[in-house]
Structure formats: C-alpha cells, structure tokens
C-alpha atoms as a PDB file:
ATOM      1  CA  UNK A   1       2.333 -15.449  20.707  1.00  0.00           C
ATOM      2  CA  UNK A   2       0.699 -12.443  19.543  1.00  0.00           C
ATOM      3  CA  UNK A   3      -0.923 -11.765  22.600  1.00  0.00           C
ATOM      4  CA  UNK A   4       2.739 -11.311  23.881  1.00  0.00           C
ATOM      5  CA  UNK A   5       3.226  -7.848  25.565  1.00  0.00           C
ATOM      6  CA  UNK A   6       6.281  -5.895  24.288  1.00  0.00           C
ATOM      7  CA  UNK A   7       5.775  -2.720  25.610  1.00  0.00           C
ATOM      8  CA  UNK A   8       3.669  -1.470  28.321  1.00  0.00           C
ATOM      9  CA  UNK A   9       3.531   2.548  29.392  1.00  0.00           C
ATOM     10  CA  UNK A  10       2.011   3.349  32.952  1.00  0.00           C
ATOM     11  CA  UNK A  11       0.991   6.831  33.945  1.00  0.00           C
ATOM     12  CA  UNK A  12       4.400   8.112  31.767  1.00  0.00           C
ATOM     13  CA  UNK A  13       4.983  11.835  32.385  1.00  0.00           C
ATOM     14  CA  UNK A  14       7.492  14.044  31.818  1.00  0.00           C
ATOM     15  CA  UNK A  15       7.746  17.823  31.975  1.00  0.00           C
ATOM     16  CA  UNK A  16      10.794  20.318  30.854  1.00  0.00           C
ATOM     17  CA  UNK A  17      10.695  23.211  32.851  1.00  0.00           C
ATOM     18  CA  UNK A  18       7.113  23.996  32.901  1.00  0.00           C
ATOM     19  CA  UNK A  19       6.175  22.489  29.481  1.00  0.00           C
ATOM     20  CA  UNK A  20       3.950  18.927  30.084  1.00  0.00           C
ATOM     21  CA  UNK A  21       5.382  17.339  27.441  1.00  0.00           C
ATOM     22  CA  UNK A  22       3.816  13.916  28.163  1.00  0.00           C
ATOM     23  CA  UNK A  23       0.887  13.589  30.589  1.00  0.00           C
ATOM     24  CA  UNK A  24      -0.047  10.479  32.312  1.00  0.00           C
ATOM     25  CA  UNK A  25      -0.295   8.137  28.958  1.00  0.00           C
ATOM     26  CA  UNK A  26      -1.247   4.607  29.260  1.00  0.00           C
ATOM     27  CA  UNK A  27      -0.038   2.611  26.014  1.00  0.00           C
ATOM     28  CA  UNK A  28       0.265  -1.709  25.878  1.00  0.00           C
ATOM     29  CA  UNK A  29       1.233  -2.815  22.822  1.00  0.00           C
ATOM     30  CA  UNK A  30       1.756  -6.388  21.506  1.00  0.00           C
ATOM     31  CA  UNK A  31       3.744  -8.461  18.873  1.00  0.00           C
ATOM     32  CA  UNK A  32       3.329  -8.583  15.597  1.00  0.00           C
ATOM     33  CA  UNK A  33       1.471  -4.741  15.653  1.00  0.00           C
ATOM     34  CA  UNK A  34       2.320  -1.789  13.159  1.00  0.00           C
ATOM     35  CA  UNK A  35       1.679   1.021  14.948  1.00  0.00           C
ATOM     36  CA  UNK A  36       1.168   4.247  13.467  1.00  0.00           C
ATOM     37  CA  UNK A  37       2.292   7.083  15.904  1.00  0.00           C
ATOM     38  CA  UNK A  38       1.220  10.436  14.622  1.00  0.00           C
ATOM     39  CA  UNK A  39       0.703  13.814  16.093  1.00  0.00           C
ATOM     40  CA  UNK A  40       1.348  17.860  15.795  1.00  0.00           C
ATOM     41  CA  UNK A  41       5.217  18.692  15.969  1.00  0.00           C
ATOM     42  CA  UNK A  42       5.638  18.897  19.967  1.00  0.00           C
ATOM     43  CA  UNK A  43       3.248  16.503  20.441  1.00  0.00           C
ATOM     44  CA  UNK A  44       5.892  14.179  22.305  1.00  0.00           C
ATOM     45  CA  UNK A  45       6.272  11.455  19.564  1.00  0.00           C
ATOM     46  CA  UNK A  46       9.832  11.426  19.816  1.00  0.00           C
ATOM     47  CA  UNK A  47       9.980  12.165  23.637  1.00  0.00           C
ATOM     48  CA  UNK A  48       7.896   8.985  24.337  1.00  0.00           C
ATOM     49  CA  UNK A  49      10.957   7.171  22.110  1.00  0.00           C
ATOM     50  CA  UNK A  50      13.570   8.689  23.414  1.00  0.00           C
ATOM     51  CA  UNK A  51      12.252   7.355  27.050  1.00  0.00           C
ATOM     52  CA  UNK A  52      11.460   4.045  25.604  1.00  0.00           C
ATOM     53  CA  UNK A  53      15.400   3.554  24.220  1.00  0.00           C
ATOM     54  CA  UNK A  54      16.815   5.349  27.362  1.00  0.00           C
ATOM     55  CA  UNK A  55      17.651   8.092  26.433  1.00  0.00           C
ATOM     56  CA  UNK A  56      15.740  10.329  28.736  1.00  0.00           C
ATOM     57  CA  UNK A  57      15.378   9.158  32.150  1.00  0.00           C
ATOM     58  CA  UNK A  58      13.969  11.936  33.872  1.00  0.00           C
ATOM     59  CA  UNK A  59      10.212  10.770  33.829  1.00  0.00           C
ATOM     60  CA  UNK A  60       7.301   9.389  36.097  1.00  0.00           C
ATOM     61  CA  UNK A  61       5.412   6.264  35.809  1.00  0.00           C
ATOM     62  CA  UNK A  62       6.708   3.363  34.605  1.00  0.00           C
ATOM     63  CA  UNK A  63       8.052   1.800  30.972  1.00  0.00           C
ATOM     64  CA  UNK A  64       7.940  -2.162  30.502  1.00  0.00           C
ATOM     65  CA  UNK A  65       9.703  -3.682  27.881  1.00  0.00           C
ATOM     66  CA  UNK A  66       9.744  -7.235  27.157  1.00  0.00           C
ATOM     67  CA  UNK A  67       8.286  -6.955  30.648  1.00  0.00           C
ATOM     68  CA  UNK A  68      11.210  -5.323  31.542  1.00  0.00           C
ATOM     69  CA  UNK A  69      10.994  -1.940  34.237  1.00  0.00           C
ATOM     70  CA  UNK A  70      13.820  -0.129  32.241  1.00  0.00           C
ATOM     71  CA  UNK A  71      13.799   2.594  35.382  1.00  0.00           C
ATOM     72  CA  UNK A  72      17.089   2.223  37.271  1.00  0.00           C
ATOM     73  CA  UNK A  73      19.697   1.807  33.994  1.00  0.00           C
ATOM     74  CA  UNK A  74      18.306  -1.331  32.056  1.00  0.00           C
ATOM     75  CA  UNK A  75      20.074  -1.799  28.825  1.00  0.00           C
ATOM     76  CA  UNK A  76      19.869  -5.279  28.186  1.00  0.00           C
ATOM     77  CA  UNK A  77      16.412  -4.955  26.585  1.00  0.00           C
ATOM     78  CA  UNK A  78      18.132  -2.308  23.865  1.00  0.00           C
ATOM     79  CA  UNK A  79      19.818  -5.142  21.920  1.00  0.00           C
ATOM     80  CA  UNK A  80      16.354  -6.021  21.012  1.00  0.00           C
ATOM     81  CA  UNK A  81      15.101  -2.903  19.465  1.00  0.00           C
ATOM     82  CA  UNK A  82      16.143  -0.998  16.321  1.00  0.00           C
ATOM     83  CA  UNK A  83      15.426   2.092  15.620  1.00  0.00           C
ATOM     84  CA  UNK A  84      15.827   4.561  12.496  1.00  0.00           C
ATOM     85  CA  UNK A  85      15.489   8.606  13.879  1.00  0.00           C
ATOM     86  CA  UNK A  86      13.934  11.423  11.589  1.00  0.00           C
ATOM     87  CA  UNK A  87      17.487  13.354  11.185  1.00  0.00           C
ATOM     88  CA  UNK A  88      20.040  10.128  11.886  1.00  0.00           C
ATOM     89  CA  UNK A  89      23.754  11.225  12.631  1.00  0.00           C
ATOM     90  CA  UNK A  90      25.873   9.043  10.209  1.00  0.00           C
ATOM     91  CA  UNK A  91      29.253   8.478  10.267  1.00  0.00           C
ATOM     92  CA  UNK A  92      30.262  10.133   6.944  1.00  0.00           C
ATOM     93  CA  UNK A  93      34.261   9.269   6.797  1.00  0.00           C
ATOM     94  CA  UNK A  94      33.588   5.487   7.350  1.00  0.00           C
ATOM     95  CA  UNK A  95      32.869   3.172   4.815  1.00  0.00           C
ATOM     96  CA  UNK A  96      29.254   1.437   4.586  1.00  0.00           C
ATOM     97  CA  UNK A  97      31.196  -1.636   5.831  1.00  0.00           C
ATOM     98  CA  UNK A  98      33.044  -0.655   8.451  1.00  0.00           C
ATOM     99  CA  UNK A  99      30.032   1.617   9.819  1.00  0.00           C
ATOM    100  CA  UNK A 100      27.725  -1.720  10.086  1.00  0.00           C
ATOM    101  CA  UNK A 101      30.275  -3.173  11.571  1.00  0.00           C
ATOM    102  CA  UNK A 102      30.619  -0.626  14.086  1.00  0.00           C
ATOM    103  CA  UNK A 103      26.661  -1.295  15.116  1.00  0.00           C
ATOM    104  CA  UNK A 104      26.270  -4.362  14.408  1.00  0.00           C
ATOM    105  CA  UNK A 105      29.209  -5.334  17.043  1.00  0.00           C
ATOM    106  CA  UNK A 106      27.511  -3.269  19.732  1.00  0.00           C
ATOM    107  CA  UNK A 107      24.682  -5.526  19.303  1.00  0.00           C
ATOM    108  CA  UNK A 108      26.474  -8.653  19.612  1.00  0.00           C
ATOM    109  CA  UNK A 109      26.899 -10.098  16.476  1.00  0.00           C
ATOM    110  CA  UNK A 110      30.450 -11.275  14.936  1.00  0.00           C
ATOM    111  CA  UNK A 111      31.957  -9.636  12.103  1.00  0.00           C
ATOM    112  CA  UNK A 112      31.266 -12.680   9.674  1.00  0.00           C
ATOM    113  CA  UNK A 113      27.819 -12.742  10.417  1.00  0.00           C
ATOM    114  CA  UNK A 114      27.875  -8.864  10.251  1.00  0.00           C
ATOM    115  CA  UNK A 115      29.420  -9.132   6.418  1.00  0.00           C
ATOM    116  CA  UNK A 116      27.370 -11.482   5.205  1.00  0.00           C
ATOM    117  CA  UNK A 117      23.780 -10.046   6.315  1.00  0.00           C
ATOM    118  CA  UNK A 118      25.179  -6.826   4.849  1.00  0.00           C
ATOM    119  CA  UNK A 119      26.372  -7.686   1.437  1.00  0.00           C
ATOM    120  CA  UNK A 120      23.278  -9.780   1.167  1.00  0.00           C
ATOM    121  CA  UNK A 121      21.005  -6.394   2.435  1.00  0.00           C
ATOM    122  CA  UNK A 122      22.944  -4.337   0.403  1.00  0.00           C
ATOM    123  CA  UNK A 123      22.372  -6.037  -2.725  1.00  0.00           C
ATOM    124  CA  UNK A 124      18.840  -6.217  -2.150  1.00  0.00           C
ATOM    125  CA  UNK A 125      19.080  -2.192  -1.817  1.00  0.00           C
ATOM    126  CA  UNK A 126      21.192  -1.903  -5.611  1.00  0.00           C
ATOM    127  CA  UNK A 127      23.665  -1.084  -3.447  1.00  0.00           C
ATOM    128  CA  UNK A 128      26.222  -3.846  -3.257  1.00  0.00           C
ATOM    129  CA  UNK A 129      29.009  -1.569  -5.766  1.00  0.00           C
ATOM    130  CA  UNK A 130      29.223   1.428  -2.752  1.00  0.00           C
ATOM    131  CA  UNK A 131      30.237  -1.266  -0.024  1.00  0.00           C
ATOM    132  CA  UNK A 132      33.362   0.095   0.571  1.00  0.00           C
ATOM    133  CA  UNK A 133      32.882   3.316  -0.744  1.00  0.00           C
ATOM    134  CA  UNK A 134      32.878   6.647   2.133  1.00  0.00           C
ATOM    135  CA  UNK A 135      29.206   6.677   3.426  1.00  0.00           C
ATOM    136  CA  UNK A 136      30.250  11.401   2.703  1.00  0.00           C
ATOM    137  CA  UNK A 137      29.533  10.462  -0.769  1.00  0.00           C
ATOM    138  CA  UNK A 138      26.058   8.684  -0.530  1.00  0.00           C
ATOM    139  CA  UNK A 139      22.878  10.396  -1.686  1.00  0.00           C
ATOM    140  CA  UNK A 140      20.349  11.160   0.754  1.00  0.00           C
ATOM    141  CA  UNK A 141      18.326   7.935  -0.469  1.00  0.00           C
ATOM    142  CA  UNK A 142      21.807   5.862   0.161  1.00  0.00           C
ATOM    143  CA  UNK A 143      22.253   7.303   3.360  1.00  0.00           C
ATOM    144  CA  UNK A 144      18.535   6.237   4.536  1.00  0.00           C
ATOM    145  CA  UNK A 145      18.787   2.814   3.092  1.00  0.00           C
ATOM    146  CA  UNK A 146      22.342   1.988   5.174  1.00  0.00           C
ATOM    147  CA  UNK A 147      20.441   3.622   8.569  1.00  0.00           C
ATOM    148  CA  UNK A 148      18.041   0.773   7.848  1.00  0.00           C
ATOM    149  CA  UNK A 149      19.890  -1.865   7.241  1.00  0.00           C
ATOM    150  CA  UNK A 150      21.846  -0.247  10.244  1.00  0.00           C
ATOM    151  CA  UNK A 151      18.735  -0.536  12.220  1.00  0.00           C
ATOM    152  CA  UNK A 152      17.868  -3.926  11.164  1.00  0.00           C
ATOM    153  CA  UNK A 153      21.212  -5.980  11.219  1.00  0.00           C
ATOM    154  CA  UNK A 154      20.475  -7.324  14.490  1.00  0.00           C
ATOM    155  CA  UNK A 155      17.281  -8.935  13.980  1.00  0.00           C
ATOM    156  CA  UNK A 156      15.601  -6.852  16.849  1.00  0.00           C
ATOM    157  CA  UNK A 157      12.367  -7.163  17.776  1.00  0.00           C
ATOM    158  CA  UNK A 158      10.904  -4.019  18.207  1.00  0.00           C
ATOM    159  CA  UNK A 159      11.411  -1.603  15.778  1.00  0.00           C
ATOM    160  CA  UNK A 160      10.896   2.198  15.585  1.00  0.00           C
ATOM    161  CA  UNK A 161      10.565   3.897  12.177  1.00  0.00           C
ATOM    162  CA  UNK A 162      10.847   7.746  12.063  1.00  0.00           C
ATOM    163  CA  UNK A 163       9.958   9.182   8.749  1.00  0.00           C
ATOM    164  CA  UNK A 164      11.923   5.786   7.720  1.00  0.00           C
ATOM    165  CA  UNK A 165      10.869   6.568   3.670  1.00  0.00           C
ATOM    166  CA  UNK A 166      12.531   9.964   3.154  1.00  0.00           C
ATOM    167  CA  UNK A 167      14.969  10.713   0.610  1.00  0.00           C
ATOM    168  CA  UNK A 168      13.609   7.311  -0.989  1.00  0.00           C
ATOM    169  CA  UNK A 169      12.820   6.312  -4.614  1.00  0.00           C
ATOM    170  CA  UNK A 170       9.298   4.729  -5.282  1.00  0.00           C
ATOM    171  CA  UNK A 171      10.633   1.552  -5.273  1.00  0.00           C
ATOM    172  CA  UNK A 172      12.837   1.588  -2.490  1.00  0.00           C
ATOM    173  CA  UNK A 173       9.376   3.039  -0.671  1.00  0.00           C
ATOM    174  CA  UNK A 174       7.614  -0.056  -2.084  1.00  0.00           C
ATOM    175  CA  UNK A 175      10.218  -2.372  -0.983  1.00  0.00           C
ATOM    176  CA  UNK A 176      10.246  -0.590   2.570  1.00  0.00           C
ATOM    177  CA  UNK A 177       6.205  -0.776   3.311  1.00  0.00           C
ATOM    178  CA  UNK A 178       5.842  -4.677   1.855  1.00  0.00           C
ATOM    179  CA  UNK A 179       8.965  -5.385   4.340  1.00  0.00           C
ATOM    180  CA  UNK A 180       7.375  -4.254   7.561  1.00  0.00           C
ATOM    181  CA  UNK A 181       4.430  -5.510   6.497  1.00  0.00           C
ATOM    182  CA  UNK A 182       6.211  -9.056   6.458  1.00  0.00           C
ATOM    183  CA  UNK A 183       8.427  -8.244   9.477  1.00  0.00           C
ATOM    184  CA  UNK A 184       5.240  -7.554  11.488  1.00  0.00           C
ATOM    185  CA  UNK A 185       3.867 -10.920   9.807  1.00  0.00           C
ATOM    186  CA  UNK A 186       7.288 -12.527  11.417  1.00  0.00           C
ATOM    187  CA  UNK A 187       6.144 -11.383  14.882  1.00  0.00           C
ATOM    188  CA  UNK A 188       8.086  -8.090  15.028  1.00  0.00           C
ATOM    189  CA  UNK A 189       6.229  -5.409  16.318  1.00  0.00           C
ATOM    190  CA  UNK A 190       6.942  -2.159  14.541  1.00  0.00           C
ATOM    191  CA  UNK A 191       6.534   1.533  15.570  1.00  0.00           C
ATOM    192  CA  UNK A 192       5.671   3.902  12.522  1.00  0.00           C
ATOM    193  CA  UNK A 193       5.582   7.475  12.573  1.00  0.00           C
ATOM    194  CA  UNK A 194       5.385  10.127   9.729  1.00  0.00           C
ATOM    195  CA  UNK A 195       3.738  13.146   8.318  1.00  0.00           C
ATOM    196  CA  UNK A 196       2.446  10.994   4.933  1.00  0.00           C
ATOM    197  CA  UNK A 197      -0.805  10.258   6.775  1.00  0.00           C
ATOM    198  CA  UNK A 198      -1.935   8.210   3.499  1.00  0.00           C
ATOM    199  CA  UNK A 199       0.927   5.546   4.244  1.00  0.00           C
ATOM    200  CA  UNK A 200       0.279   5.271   8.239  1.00  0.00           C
ATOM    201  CA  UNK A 201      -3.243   4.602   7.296  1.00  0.00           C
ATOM    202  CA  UNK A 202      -2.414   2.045   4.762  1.00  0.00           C
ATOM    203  CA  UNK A 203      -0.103   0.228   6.825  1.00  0.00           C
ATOM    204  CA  UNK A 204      -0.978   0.740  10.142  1.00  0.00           C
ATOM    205  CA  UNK A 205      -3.387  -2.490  11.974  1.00  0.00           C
ATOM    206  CA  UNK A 206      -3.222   0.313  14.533  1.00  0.00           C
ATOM    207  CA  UNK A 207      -3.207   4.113  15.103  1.00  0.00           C
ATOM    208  CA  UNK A 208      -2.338   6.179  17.970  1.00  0.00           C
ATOM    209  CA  UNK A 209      -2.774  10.245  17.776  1.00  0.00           C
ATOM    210  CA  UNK A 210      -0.646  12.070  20.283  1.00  0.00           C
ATOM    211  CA  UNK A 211      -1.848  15.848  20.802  1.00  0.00           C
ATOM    212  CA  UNK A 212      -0.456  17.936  23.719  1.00  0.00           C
ATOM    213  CA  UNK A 213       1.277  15.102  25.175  1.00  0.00           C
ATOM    214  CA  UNK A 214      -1.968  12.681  25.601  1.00  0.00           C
ATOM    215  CA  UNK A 215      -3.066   9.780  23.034  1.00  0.00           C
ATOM    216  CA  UNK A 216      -6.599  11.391  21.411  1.00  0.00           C
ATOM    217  CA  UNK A 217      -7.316   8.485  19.470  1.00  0.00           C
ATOM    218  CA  UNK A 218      -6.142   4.300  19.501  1.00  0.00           C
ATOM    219  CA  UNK A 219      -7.414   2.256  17.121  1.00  0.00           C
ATOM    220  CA  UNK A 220      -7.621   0.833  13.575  1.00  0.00           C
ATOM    221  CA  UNK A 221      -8.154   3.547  10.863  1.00  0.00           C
ATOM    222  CA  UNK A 222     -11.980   1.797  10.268  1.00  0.00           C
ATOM    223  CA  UNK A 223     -12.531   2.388  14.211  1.00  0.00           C
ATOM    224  CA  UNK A 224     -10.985   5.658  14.190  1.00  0.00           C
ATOM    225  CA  UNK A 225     -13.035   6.321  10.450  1.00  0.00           C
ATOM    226  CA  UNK A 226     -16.162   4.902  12.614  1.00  0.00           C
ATOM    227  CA  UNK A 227     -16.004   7.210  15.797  1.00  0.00           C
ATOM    228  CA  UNK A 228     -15.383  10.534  13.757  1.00  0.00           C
ATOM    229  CA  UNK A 229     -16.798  12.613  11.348  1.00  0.00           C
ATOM    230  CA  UNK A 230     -14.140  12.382   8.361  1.00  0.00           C
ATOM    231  CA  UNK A 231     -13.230  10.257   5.939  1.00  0.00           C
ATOM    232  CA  UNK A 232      -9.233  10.050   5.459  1.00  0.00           C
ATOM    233  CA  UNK A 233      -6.431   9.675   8.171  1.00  0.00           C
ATOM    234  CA  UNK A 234      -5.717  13.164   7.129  1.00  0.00           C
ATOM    235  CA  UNK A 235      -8.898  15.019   7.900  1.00  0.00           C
ATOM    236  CA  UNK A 236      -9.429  12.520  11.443  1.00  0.00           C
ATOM    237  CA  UNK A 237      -5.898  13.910  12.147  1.00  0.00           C
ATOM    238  CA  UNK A 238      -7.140  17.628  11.731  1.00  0.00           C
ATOM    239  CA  UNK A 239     -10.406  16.872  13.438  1.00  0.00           C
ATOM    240  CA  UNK A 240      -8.463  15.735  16.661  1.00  0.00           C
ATOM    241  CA  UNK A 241      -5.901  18.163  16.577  1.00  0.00           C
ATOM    242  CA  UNK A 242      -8.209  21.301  16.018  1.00  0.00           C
ATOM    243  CA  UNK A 243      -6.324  22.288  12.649  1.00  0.00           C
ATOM    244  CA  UNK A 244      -8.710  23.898  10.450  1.00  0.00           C
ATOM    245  CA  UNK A 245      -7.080  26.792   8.771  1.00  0.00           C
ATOM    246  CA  UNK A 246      -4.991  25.002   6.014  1.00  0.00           C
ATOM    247  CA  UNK A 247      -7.256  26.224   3.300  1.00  0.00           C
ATOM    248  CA  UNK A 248      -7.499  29.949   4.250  1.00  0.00           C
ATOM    249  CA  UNK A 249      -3.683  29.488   4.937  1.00  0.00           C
ATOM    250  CA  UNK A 250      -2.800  28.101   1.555  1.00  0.00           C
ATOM    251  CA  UNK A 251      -4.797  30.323  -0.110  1.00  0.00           C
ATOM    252  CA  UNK A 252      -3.051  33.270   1.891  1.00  0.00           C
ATOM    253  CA  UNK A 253       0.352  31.976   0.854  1.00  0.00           C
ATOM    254  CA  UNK A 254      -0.860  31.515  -2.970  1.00  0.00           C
ATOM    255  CA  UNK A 255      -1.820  35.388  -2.565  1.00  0.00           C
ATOM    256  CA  UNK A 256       1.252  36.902  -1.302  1.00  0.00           C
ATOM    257  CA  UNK A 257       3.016  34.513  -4.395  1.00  0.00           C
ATOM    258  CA  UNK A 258       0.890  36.785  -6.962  1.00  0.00           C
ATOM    259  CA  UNK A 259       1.741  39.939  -5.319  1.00  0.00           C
ATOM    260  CA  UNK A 260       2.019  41.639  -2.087  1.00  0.00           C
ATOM    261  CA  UNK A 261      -0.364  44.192  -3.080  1.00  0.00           C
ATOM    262  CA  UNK A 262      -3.074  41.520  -3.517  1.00  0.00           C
ATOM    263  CA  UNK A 263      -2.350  40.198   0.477  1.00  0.00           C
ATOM    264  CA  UNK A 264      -3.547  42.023   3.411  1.00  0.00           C
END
C-alpha cells in the first residue's frame, strides 16, 4: 500500500496578474510520506495548498487526489484531508467543544463520536479542564493544539502542517514530531512545511524546495546533502535559493544596534 498514489500534480500553473506564481510543477507523492515543503516567502508553498484543498481554482494542468481530477468542483476528496494553516482563523466566542463539533460535523462524524475523540485528545494535550471554557481565552499554545486536534478529528488521510509547532511548549513540540512520525507509520501521508529547517530535515523521508514557483530540489536530506555542496538543510536551502547575505546582514543590523554613527 505504500506505493499508493495520493496526490499527483501535472504541469500546475497559475499566474496573478503577471506574477508566475507556480510554473509547470510536476509533484507524485505516495502514502505513508512526510514531506517537507520549504521555500523563500512567495515561493508558492501555500498557493500549491490552497489549489490542492480548493480553494483556488483558477489554475492550469491538472491536480489528482486519491486519483481524483478535483478540476470541475470535487469536494468529496476534502473529507479526507486535514489541514492546520500558518495564521488559522479560530472561532474565539465558542467553546473548545462546541468548535470541534462544528468541524468535526462537516466531516461527517456524529456528535458522540466527536466528544469522545475530543475529551480523549484533549487530555492527551493537558487540556481536558478548558473543554468548555471560550477558545478568546486560550494561549497561543492552546489555540494551536485545538487547530490540531481540529485538523485531526476526522481521521483524514492526508494531512497538511503549516508551521503546525508555533506557539508550542517543548513538549507539546515533542509530542507533535513523534505523532506524525507514527501517523505517517499508520499510512497517512503528511505535508510539512516551516521555517525551522533543523526539524523538516529531521523528520522529513522527503524534501521538496520550491523557489520562484518551481521545485529546485526532491529528495531525502542524504540525497539532497549528496548532490550539493553544504552540509545542513539550512545552508542546501541558501545554496538553492541564492541567499548569501545573512552574515553581512546580521552584522549590519548588530551595527546600527551599537549606534547609528557606527552604520553607513
């Protein structure tokens, strides 16, 4: 079953204006994967997600999905995919029980089953005491655990993660990164992206760089390690990209700290 195909991307464009914001990419992905998706702000990370859940439709090429052509208004493949966004709008005057229930009923699933995955998720998270308390008063960390368990309820089967570990204690971060190791282990397939290059290239069993709207580099971290010149994720990542200047930068800002006299 892991040579299953869950997602399949064929010649996907799409342009705003006269911005290329994706150009002709070519992506097939199986079960069971982590990917790491990385790239430059305006690379067209979340474009290529946005297009994959439907919410953009004004593309070329073609997007498969549990073989699925989602072109022409397919939405039955969405109960099958969760997804956590970088900046998630929350429902802040419902309670963390009544806003699972709102999603998890969208997705099918009765409001007995809802209750007891959730108190049972929520315990797990040290958060079984704010089940009925107004999601307004969370912390940031609170908030990002419930749009997990939000995005997990359902059981889906592919699953995107966008800077899923922000706001986060260290253990909540552990528990997070030994879960999707074990959902991916489970036959989910799981879609990672982030800025903390150390934990895509710790997690990942594969990486794809988006720069300029094309994929630069697919592969493990070893293969990617093997066909470049650096070390670390991090420095491969600047390599691709063509960002050198984060030293002389740095070292700009630390002079303009110490006085403005000193910067020129």
């Amino acid at each position: 079953m892991r040579d299953e195909k869950i997602l399949e991307l064929k010649n996907l464009s799409i342009s705003f204006g006269e911005k290329h914001v994706l150009k002709n990419i070519n992506l097939s992905v199986n079960r069971g994967q982590i990917i790491g998706y990385i790239g430059p702000n305006g690379a067209g990370k979340s474009t290529t997600v946005k297009i994959i859940l439907g919410l953009l439709d004004k593309f070329q090429g073609d997007v498969y999905v549990f073989d699925q052509n989602i072109r022409g208004g397919a939405v039955d493949y969405k109960r099958r995919i969760g997804y956590v966004p970088e900046n998630g709008e929350i429902y802040e005057d419902l309670t963390a029980l009544e806003y699972i229930n709102f999603t998890g009923q969208m997705y099918g699933l009765s409001e007995e089953d809802i209750t007891l995955k959730l108190q049972g998720l929520m315990e797990k998270f040290e958060m079984e005491q704010v089940i009925h308390a107004r999601i307004g008063t969370f912390s940031k960390g609170m908030k990002q655990k419930l749009l997990i368990i939000a995005s997990l309820i359902h059981d889906p089967d592919l699953i995107f993660f966008d800077e899923p570990l922000s706001g986060l204690d260290a253990n909540s971060v552990m528990i997070i990164k030994e879960m999707m190791a074990r959902l991916a282990k489970a036959g989910k397939t799981i879609f990672y992206s982030s800025h903390i290059m150390d934990v895509v290239e710790k997690i990942s069993d594969r990486i794809l760089l988006l720069n300029n709207g094309e994929i630069m580099a697919d592969g493990s971290f070893e293969e990617l390690r093997a066909k470049n010149q650096e070390g670390s994720l991090e420095q491969i990542f600047n390599q691709l990209t063509g960002f050198d200047q984060h030293e002389q930068l740095a070292q700009d800002i630390v002079d303009i700290v110490h006085g403005a006299n000193r910067y020129e």
